[in-house]
Protein backbone atom coordinates (compact mmCIF):
# COMPACT_ATOMS: atom_id res chain seq x y z
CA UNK A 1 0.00 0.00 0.00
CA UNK A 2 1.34 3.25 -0.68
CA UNK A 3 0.78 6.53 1.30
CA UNK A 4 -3.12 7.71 1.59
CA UNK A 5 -5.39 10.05 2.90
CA UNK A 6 -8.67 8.18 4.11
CA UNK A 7 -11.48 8.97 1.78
CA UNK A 8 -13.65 8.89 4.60
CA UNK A 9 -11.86 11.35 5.90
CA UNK A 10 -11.65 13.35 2.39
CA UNK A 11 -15.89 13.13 2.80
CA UNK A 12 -15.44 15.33 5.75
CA UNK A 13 -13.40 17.77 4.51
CA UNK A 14 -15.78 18.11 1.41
CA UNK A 15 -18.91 18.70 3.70
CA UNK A 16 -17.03 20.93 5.99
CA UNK A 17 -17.46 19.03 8.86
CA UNK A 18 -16.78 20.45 12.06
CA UNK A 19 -14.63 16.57 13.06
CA UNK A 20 -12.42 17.38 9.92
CA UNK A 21 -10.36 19.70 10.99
CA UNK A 22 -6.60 19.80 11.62
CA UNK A 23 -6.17 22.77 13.53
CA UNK A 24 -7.81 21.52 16.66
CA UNK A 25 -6.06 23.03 20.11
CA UNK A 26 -3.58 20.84 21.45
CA UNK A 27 -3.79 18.77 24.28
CA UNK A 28 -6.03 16.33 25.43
CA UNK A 29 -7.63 16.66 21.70
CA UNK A 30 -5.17 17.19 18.51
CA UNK A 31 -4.24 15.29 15.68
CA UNK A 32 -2.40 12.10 16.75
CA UNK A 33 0.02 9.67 15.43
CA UNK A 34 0.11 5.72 15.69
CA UNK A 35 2.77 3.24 14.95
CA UNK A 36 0.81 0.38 13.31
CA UNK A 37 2.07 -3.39 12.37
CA UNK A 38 0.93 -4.25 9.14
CA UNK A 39 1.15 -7.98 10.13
CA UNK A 40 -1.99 -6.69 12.29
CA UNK A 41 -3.56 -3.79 10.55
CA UNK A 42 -4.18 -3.83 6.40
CA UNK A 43 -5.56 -0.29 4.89
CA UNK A 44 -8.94 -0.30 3.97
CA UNK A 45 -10.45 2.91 1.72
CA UNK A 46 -14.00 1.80 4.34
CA UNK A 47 -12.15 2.21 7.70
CA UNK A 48 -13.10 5.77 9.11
CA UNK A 49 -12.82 5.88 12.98
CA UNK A 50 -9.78 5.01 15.20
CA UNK A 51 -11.36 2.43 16.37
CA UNK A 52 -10.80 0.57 12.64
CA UNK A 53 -7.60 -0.05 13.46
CA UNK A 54 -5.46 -2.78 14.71
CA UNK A 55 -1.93 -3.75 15.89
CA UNK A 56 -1.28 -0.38 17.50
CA UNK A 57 2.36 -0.28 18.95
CA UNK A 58 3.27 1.97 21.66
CA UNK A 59 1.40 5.04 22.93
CA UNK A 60 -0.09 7.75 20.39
CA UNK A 61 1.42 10.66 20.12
CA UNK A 62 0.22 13.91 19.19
CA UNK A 63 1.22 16.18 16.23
CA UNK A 64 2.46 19.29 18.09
CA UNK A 65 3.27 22.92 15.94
CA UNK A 66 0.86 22.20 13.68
CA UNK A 67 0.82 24.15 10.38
CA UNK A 68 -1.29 24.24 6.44
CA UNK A 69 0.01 25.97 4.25
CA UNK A 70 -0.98 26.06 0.29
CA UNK A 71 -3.13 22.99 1.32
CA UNK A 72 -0.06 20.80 2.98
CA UNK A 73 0.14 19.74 6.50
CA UNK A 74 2.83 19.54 8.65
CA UNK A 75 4.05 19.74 12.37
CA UNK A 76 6.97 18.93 14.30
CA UNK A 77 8.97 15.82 14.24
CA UNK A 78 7.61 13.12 16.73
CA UNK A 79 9.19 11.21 19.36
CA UNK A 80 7.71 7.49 20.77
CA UNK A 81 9.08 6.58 24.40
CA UNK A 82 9.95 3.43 25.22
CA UNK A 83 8.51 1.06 22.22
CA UNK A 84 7.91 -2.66 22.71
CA UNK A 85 5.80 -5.06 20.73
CA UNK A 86 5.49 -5.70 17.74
CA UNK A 87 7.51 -4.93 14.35
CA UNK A 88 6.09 -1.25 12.97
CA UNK A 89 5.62 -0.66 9.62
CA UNK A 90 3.21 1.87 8.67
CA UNK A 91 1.67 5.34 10.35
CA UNK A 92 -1.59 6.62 10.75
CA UNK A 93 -2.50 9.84 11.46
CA UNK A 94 -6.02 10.87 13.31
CA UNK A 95 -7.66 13.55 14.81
CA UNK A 96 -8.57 13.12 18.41
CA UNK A 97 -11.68 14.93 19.71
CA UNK A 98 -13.71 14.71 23.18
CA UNK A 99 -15.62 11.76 22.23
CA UNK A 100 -15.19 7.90 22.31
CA UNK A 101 -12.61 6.39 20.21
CA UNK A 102 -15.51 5.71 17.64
CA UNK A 103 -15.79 9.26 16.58
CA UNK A 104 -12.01 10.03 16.08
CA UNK A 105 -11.66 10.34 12.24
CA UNK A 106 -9.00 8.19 10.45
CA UNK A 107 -6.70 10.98 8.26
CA UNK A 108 -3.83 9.50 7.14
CA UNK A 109 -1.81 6.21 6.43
CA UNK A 110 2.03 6.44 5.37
CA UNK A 111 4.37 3.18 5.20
CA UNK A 112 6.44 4.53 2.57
CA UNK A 113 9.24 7.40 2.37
CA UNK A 114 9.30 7.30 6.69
CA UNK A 115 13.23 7.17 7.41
CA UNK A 116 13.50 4.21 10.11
CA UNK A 117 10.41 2.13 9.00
CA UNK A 118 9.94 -0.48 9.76
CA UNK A 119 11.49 -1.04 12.49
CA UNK A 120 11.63 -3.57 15.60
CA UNK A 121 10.99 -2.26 18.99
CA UNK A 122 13.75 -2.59 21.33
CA UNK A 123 12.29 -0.92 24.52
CA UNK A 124 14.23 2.08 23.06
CA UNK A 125 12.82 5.46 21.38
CA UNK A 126 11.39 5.48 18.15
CA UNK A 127 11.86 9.03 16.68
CA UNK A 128 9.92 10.29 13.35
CA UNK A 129 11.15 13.00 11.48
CA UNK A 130 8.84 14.62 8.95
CA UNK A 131 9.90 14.79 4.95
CA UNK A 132 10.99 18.11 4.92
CA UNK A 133 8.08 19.46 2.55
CA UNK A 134 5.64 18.08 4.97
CA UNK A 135 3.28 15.03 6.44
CA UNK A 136 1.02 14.98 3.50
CA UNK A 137 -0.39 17.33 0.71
CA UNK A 138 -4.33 17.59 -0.29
């Protein structure tokens, strides 16, 4: 699978929905990041909520500095603490609101052009850095 935006997620944007955004205040909600085993978790163009997805490695984290500009997102560089489990392949990106896991739109899935994926947890850090012309472009 190559790099997508969820087209469930696309739907959002088109309607203007309020769950779609990007810019959301940072904190307990925000636009998250999840290291996901493929062995686990296959892309699917239907899967729309967080709670689609399977084979989660680590703890979230979120998307700090968050910027759009010209219609590309980006933010800074992410750092996971302490990874076990599980080879990681892939990335998903999500927006996190106030509700249950069910309502937190799906946004993103990378596996390629990630320097350091995949990788096999060692109880160390597993540190992603960004491609320098951003996470993704609409």
């Amino acid at each position: 699978m190559a790099n997508a935006l969820y087209p469930k997620w696309k739907e959002t944007i088109s309607q203007a929905d309020s769950n779609s955004a990007l810019n959301s205040a940072e904190g307990t909600t925000g636009v998250y990041v999840a290291l996901v085993d493929t062995g686990t978790y296959t892309y699917s163009a239907a899967h729309q909520f967080y709670s689609d997805l399977s084979g989660v490695v680590g703890t979230d984290q979120e998307i700090t500095t968050k910027t759009q500009t010209n219609g590309v997102f980006d933010g800074a560089d992410v750092t996971f603490t302490s990874v076990s489990g599980n080879t990681v392949e892939a990335l998903v990106i999500y927006r996190k609101n106030g509700g249950a896991p069910t309502t937190w739109p799906l946004v993103a899935y990378i596996d390629s052009s990630v320097t350091g994926l995949p990788v096999t947890p060692n109880g160390g850090n597993i540190d992603i850095q960004w491609n320098v012309s951003g996470i993704f472009a609409l």
